[in-house]
C-alpha atoms as a PDB file:
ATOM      1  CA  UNK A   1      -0.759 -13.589  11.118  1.00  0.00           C
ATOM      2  CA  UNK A   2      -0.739 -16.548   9.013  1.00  0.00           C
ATOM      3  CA  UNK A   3       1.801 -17.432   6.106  1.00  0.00           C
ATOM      4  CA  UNK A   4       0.203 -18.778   2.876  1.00  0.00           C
ATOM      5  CA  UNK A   5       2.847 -21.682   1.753  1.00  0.00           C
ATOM      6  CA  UNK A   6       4.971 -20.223  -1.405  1.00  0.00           C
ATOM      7  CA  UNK A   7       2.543 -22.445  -3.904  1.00  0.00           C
ATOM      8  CA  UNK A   8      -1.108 -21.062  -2.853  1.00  0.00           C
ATOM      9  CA  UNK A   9       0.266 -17.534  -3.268  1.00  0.00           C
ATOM     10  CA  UNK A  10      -2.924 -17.444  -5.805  1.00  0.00           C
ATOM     11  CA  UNK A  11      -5.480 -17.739  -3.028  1.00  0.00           C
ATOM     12  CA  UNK A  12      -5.098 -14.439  -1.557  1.00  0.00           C
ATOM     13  CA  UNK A  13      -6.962 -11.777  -2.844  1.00  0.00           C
ATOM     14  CA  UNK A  14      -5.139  -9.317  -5.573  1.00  0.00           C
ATOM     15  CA  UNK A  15      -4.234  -5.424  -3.754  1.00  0.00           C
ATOM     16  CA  UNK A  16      -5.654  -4.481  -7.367  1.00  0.00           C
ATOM     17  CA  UNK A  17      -9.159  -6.080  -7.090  1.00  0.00           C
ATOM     18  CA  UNK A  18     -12.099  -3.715  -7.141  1.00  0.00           C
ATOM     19  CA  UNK A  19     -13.923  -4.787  -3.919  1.00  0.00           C
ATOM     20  CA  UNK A  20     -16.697  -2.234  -3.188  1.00  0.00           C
ATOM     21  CA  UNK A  21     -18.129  -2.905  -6.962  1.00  0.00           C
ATOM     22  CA  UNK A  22     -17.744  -6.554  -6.366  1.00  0.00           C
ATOM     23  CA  UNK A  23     -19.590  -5.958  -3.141  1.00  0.00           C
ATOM     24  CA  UNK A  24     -22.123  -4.295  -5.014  1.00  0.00           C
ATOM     25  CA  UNK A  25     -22.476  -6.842  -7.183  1.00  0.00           C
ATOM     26  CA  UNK A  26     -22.581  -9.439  -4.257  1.00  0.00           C
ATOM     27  CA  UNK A  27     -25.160  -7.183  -2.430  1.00  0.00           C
ATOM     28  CA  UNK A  28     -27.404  -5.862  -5.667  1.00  0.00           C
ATOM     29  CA  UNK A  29     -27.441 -10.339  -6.307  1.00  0.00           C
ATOM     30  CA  UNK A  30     -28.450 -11.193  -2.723  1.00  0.00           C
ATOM     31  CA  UNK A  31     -31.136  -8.160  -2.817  1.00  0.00           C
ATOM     32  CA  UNK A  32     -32.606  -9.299  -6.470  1.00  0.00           C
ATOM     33  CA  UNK A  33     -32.666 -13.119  -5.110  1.00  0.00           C
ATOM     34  CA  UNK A  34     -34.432 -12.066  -2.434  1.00  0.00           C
ATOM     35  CA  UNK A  35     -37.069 -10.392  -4.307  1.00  0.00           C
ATOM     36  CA  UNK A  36     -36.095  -7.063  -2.440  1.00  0.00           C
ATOM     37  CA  UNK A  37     -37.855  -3.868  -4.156  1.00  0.00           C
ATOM     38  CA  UNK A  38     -35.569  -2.005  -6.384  1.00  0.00           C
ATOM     39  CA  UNK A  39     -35.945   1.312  -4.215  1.00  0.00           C
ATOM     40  CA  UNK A  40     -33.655  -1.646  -1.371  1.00  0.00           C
ATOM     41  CA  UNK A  41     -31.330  -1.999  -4.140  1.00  0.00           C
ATOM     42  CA  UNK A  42     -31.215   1.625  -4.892  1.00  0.00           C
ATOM     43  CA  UNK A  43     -30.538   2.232  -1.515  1.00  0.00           C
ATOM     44  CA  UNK A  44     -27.966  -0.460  -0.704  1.00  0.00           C
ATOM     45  CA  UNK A  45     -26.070   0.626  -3.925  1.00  0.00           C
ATOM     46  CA  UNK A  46     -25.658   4.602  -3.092  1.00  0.00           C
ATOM     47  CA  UNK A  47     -24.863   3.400   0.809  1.00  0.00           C
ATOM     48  CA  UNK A  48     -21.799   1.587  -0.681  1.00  0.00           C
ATOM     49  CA  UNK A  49     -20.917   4.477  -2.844  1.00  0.00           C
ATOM     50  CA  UNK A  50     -20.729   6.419   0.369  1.00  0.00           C
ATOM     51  CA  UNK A  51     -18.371   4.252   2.575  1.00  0.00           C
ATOM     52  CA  UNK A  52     -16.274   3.542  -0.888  1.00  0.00           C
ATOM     53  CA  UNK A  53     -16.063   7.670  -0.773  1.00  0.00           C
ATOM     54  CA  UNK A  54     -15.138   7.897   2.287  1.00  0.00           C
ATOM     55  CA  UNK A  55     -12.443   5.354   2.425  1.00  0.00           C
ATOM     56  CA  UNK A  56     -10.642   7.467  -0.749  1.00  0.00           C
ATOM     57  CA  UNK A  57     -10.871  10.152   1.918  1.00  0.00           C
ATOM     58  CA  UNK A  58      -9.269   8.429   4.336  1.00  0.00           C
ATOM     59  CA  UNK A  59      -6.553   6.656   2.065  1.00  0.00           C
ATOM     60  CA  UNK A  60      -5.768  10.502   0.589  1.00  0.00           C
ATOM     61  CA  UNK A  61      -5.387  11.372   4.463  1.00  0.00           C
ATOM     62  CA  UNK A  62      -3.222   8.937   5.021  1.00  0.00           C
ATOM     63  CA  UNK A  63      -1.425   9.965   2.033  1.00  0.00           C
ATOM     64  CA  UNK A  64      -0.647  13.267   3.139  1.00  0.00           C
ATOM     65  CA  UNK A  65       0.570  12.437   6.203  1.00  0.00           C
ATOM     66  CA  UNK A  66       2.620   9.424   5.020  1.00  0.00           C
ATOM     67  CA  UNK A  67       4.389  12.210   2.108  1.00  0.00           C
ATOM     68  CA  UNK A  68       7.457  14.015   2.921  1.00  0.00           C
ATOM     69  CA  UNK A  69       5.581  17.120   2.387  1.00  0.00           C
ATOM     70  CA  UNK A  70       2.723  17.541   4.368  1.00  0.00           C
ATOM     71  CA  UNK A  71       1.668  16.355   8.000  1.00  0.00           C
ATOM     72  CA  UNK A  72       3.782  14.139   9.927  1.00  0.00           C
ATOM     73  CA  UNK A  73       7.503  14.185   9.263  1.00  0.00           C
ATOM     74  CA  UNK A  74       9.130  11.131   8.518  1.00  0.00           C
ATOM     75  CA  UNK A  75      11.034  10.976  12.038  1.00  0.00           C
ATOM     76  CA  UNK A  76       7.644  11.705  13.959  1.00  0.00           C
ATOM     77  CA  UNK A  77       5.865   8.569  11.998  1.00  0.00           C
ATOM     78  CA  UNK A  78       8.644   6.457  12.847  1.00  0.00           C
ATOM     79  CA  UNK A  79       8.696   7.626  16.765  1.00  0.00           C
ATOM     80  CA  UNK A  80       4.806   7.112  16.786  1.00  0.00           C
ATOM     81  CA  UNK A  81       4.975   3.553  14.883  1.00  0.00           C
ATOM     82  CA  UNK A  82       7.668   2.667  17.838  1.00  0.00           C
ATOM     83  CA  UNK A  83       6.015   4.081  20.517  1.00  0.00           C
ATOM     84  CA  UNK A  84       2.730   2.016  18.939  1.00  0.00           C
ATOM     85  CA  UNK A  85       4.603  -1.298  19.044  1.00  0.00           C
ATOM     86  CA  UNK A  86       6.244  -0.743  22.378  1.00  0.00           C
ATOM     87  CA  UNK A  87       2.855  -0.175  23.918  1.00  0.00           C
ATOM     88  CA  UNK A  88       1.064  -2.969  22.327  1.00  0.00           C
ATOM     89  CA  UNK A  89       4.225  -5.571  23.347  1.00  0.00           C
ATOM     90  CA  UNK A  90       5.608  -6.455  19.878  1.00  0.00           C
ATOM     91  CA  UNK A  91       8.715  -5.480  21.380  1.00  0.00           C
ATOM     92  CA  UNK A  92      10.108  -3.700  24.238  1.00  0.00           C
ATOM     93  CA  UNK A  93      14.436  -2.575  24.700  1.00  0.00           C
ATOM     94  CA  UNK A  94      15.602  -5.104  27.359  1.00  0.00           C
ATOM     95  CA  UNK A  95      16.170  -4.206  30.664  1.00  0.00           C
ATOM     96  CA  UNK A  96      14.294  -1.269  29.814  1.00  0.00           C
ATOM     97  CA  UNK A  97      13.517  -0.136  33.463  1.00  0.00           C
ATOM     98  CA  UNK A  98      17.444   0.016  34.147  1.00  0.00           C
ATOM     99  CA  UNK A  99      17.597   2.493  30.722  1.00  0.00           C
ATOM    100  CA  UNK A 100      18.103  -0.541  28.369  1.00  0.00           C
ATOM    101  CA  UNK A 101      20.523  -1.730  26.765  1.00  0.00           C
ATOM    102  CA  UNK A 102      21.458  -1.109  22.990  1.00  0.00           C
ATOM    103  CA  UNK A 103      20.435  -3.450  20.482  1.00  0.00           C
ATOM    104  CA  UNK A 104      18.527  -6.166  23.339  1.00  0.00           C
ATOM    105  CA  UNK A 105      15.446  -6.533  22.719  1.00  0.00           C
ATOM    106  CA  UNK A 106      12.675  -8.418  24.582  1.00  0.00           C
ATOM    107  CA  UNK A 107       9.432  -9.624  22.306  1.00  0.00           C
ATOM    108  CA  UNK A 108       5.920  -9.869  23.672  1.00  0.00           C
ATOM    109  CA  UNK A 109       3.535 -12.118  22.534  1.00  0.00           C
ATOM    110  CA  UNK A 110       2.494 -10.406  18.408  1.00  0.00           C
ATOM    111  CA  UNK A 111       6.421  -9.722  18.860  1.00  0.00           C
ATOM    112  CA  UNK A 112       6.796 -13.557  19.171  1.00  0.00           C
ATOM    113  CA  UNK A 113       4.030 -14.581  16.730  1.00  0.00           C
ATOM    114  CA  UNK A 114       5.511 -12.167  14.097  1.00  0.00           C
ATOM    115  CA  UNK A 115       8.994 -13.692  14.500  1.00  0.00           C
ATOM    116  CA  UNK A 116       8.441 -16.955  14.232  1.00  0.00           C
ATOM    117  CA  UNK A 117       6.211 -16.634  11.347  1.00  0.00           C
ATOM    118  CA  UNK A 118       9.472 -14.903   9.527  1.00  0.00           C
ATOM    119  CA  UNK A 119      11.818 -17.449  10.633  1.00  0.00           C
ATOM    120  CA  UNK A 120       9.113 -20.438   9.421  1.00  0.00           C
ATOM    121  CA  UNK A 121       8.966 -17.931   6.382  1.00  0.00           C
ATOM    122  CA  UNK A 122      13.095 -18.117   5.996  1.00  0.00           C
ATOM    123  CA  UNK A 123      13.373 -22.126   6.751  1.00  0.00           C
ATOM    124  CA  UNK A 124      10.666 -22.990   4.113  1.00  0.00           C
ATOM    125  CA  UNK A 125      12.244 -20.818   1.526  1.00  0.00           C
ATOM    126  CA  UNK A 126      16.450 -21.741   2.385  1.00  0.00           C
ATOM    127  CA  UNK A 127      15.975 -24.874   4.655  1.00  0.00           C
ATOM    128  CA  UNK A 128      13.855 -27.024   2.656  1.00  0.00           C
ATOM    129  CA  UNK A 129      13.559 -25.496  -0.699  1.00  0.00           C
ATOM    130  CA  UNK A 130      17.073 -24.637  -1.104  1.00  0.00           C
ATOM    131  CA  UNK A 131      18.847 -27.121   0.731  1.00  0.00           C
ATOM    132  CA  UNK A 132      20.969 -25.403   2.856  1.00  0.00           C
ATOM    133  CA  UNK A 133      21.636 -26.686   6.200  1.00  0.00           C
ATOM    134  CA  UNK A 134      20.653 -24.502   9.490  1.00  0.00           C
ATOM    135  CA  UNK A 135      23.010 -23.633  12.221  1.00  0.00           C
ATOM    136  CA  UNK A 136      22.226 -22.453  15.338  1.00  0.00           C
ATOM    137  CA  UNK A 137      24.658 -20.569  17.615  1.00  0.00           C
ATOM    138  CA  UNK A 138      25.264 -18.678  20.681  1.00  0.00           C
ATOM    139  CA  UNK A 139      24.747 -14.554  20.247  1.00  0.00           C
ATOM    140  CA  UNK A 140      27.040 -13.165  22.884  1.00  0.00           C
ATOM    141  CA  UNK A 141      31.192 -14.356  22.371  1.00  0.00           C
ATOM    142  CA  UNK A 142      32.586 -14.349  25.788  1.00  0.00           C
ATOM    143  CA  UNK A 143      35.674 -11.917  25.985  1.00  0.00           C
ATOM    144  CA  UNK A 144      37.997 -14.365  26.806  1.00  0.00           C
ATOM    145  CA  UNK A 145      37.266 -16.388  23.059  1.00  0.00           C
ATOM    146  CA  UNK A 146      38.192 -12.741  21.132  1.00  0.00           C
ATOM    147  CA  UNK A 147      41.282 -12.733  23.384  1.00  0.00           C
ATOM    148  CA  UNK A 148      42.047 -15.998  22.521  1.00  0.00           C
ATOM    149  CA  UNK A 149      41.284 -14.842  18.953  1.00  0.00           C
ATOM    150  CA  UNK A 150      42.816 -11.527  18.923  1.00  0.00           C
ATOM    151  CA  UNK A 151      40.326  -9.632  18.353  1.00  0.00           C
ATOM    152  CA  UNK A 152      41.114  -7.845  21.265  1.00  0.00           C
ATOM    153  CA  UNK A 153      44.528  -6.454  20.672  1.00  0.00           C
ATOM    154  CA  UNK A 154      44.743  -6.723  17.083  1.00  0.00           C
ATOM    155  CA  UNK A 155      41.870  -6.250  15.290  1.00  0.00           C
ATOM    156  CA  UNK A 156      40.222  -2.560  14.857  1.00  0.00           C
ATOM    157  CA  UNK A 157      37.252  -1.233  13.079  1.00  0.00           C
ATOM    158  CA  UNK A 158      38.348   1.838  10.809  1.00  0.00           C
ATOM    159  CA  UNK A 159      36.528   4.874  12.136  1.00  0.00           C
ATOM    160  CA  UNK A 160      34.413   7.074   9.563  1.00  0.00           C
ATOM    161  CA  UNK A 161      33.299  10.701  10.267  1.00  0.00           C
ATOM    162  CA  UNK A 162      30.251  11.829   8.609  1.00  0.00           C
ATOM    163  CA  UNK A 163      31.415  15.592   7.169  1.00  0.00           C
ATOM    164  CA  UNK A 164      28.003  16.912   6.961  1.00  0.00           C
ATOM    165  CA  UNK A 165      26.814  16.147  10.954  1.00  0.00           C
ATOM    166  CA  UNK A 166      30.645  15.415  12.394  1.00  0.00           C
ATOM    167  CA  UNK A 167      29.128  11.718  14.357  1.00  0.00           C
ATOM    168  CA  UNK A 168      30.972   8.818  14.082  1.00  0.00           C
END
């Protein structure tokens, strides 16, 4: 995946654009430059009309399973886009052959390329363009520093209990 810098946001191509007339257009050009018979043309044109059919097919099935109502439910698409990035390596739970542990995560290598295209993303947009300054620090406080701190024996989360499912 490549990021476009925040300036050339232009170059990309609009979601709105019409592309199967502009192929047509493209296509019904090259033909007529060629001196291709019209019956080519003809033929070229109603071939496009069929795949542009048949992708509104497939975006209304997609549709229906993406709704709330009909196929999938919301919890199965998210267990089958995880299950979809665990087995192509975007990301896997760390230590995962030991059960895992929560919130560890290890990153193959689209899990890599995707992260450090957001984090190029973030330090273009705050680093440079907003001037802030970056810090980088460690992700796992040693128990002895929140002792030290008190964390430990004075500070405590307040519990909430969710009425409607009784969890924590």
């Amino acid at each position: 995946m490549q990021w476009l810098p925040l300036k050339n946001r232009s170059a990309r191509p609009s979601p709105k654009s019409n592309l199967p007339s502009r192929l047509r257009e493209m296509l019904s050009r090259a033909l007529k430059a060629a001196a291709a018979p019209k019956s080519d043309i003809d033929a070229a044109v109603q071939s496009l009309n069929a795949l542009k059919l048949e992708k509104n097919d497939v975006e209304r099935q997609l549709q229906s399973i993406l709704s709330a109502d009909g196929g999938l439910s919301r919890e199965a698409f998210r267990q089958a886009a995880v299950n979809t990035l665990e087995r192509r390596l975007f990301y896997i739970p760390s230590f995962k052959i030991y059960r895992g542990v929560a919130g560890l995560y290890d990153y193959g290598p689209p899990g890599c390329a995707v992260k450090s295209n957001v984090l190029a993303f973030w330090r273009q947009h705050f680093v440079l363009e907003e001037n802030m300054l970056e810090v980088d620090c460690p992700y796992v406080t040693p128990e002895v520093v929140l002792k030290a701190s008190g964390h430990v024996d004075k500070f405590t989360d307040l519990m909430v209990k969710d009425e409607k499912t009784g969890t924590c």
